[in-house]
C-alpha atoms as a PDB file:
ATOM      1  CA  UNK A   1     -49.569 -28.941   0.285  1.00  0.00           C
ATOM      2  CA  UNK A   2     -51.253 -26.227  -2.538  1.00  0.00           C
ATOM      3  CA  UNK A   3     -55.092 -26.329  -3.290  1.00  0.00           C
ATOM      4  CA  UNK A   4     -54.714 -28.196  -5.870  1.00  0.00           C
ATOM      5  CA  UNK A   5     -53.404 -31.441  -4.365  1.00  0.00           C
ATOM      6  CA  UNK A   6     -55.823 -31.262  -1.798  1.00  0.00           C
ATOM      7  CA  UNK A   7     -58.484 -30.987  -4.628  1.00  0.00           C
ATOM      8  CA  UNK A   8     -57.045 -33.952  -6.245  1.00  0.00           C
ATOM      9  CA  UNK A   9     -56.567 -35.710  -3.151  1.00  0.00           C
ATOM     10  CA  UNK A  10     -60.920 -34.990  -2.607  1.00  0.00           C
ATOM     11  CA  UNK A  11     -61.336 -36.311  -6.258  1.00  0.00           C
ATOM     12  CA  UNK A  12     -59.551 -39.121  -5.723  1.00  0.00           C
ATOM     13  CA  UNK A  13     -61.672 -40.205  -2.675  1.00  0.00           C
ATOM     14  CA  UNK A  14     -64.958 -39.514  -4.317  1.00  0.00           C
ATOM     15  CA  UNK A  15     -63.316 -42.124  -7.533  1.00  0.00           C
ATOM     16  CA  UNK A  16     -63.083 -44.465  -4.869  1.00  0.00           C
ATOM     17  CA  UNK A  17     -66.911 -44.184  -3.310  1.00  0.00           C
ATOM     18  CA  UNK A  18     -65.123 -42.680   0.212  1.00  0.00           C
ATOM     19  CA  UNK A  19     -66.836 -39.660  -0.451  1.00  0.00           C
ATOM     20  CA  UNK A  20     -70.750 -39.038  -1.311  1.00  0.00           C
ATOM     21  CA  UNK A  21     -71.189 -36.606  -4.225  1.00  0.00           C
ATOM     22  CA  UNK A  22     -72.695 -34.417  -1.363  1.00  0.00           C
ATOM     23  CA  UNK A  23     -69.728 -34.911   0.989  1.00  0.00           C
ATOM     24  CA  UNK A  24     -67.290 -34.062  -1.996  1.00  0.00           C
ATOM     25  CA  UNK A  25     -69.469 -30.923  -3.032  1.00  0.00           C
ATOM     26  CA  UNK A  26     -69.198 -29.621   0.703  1.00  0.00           C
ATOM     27  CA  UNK A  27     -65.893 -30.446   1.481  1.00  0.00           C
ATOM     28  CA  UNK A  28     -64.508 -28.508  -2.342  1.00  0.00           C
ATOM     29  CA  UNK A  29     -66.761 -25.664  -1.337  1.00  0.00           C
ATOM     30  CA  UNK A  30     -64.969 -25.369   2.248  1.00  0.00           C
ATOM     31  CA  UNK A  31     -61.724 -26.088   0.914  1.00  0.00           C
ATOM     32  CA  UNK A  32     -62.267 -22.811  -1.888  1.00  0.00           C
ATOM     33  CA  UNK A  33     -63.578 -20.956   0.713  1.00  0.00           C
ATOM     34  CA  UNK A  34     -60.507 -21.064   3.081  1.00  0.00           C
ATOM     35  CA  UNK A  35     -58.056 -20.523   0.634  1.00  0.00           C
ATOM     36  CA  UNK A  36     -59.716 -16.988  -0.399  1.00  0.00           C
ATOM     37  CA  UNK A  37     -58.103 -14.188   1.405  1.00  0.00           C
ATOM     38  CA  UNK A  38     -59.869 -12.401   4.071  1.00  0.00           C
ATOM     39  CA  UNK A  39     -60.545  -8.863   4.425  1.00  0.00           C
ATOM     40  CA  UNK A  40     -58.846  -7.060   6.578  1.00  0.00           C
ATOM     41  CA  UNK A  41     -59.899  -6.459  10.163  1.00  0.00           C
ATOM     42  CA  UNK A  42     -61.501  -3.374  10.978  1.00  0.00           C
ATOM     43  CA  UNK A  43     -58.952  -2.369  13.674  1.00  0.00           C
ATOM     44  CA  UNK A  44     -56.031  -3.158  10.954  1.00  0.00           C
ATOM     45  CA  UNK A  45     -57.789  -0.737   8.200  1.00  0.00           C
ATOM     46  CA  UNK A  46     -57.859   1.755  10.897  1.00  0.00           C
ATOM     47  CA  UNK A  47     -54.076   1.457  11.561  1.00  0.00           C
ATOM     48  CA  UNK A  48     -53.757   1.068   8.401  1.00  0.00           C
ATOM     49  CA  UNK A  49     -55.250   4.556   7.109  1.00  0.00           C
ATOM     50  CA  UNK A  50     -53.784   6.071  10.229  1.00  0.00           C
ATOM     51  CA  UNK A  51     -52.532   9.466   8.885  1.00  0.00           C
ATOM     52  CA  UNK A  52     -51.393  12.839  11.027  1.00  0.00           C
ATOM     53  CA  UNK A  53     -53.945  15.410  10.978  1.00  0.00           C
ATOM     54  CA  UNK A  54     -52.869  18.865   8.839  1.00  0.00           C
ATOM     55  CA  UNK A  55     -56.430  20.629  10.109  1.00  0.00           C
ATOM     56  CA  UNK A  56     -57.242  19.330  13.396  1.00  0.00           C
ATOM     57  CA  UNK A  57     -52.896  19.911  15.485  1.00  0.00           C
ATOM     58  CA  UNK A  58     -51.123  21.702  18.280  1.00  0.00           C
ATOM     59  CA  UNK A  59     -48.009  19.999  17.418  1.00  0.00           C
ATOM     60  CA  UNK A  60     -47.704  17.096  15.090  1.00  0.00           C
ATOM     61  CA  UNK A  61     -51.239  16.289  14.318  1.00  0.00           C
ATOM     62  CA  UNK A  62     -50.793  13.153  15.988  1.00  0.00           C
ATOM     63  CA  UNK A  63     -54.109  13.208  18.126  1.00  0.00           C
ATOM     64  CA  UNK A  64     -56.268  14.942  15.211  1.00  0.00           C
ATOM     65  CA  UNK A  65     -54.944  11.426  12.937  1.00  0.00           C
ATOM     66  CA  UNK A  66     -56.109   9.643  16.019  1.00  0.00           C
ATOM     67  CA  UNK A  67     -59.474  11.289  16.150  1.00  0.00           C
ATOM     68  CA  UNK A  68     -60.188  10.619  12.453  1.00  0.00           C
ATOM     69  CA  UNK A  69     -59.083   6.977  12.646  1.00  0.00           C
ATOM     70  CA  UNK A  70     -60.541   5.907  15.782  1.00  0.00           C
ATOM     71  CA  UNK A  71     -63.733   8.033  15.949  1.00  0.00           C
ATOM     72  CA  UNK A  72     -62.776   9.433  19.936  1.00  0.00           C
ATOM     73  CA  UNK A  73     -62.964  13.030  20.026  1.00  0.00           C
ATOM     74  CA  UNK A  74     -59.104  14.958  19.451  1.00  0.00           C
ATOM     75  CA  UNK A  75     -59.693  16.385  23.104  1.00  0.00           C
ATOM     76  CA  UNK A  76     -59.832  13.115  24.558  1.00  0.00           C
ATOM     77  CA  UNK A  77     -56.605  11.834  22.982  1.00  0.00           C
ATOM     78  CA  UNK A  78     -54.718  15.144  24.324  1.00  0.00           C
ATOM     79  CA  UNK A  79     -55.824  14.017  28.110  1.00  0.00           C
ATOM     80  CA  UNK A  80     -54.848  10.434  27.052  1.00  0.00           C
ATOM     81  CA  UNK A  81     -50.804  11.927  26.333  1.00  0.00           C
ATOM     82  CA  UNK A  82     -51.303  14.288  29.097  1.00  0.00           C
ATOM     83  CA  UNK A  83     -51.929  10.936  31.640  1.00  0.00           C
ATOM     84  CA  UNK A  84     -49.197   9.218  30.254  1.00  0.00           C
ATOM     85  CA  UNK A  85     -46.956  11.693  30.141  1.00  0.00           C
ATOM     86  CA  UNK A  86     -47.768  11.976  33.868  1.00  0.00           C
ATOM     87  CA  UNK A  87     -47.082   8.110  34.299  1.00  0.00           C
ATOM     88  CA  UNK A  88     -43.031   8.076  33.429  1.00  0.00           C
ATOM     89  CA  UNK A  89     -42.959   9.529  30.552  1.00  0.00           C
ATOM     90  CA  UNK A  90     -44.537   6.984  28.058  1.00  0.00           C
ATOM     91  CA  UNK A  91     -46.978   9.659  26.320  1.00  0.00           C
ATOM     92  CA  UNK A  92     -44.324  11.814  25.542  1.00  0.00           C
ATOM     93  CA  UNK A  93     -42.141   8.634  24.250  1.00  0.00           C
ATOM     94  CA  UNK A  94     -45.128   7.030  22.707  1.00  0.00           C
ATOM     95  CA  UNK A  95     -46.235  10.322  21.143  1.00  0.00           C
ATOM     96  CA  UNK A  96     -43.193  11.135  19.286  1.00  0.00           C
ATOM     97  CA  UNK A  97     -42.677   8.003  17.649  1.00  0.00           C
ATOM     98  CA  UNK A  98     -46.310   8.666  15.837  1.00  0.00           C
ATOM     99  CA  UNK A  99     -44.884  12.193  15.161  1.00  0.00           C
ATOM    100  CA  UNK A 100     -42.315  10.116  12.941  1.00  0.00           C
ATOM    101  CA  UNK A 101     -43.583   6.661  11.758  1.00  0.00           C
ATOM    102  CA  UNK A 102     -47.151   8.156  11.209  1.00  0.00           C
ATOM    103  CA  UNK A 103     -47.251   9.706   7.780  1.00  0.00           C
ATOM    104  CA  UNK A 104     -48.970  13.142   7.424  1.00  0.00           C
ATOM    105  CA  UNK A 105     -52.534  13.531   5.371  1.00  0.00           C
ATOM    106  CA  UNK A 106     -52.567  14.371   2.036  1.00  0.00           C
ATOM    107  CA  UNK A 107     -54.712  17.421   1.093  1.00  0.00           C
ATOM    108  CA  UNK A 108     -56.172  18.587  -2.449  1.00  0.00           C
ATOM    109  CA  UNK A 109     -54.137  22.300  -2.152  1.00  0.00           C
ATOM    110  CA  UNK A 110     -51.241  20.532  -1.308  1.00  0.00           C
ATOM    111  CA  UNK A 111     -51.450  18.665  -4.954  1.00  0.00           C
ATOM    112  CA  UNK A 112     -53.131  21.855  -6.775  1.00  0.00           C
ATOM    113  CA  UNK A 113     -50.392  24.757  -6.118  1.00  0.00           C
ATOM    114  CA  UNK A 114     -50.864  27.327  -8.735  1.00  0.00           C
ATOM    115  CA  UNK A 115     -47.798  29.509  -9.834  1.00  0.00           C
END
């Protein structure tokens, strides 16, 4: 069912006295207000603008991106992949697959190379 036939459908009950002016009022107003779209989460504009670091790397940047999306110090994210690493592996695995799905930052010399 679309907005609108649940608007007409809260019109129709007002025509018929089931709904108060006030009730029908309150009831449009929640209806509008649910169909607006939300803003993102904050965690989901984090992963969203999740981008490799160029500055702040020893190897892919992956930790420095971390650092600038999460707000946790590079250094901590390094002992993070270090302790999983230790624990079978899955820092190395889970670091690697940042290295490639995670796209690198884009930097103002990179756009302004002069000849």
């Amino acid at each position: 069912m679309s907005i609108a036939d649940d608007l007409t459908q809260l019109e129709q009950l007002r025509d018929r006295g089931s709904l108060s002016p006030d009730e029908f009022q309150r009831a449009k107003n929640k209806l509008l207000a649910a169909s607006q779209p939300r803003p993102a989460e904050p965690l989901f504009q984090a992963l969203n603008g999740l981008r490799r670091s160029t500055t702040d790397r020893w190897l892919g940047g992956v930790c420095g991106g971390l650092a600038l999306a999460t707000g946790l110090e590079a250094w901590l994210w390094r002992i993070l992949f270090v302790a999983l690493m230790t624990l079978g592996g899955t820092g190395v695995l889970l670091y690697i697959v940042l290295w490639v799905f995670v796209p690198l930052e884009h930097t103002d010399t990179a756009l302004t190379t002069t000849h």
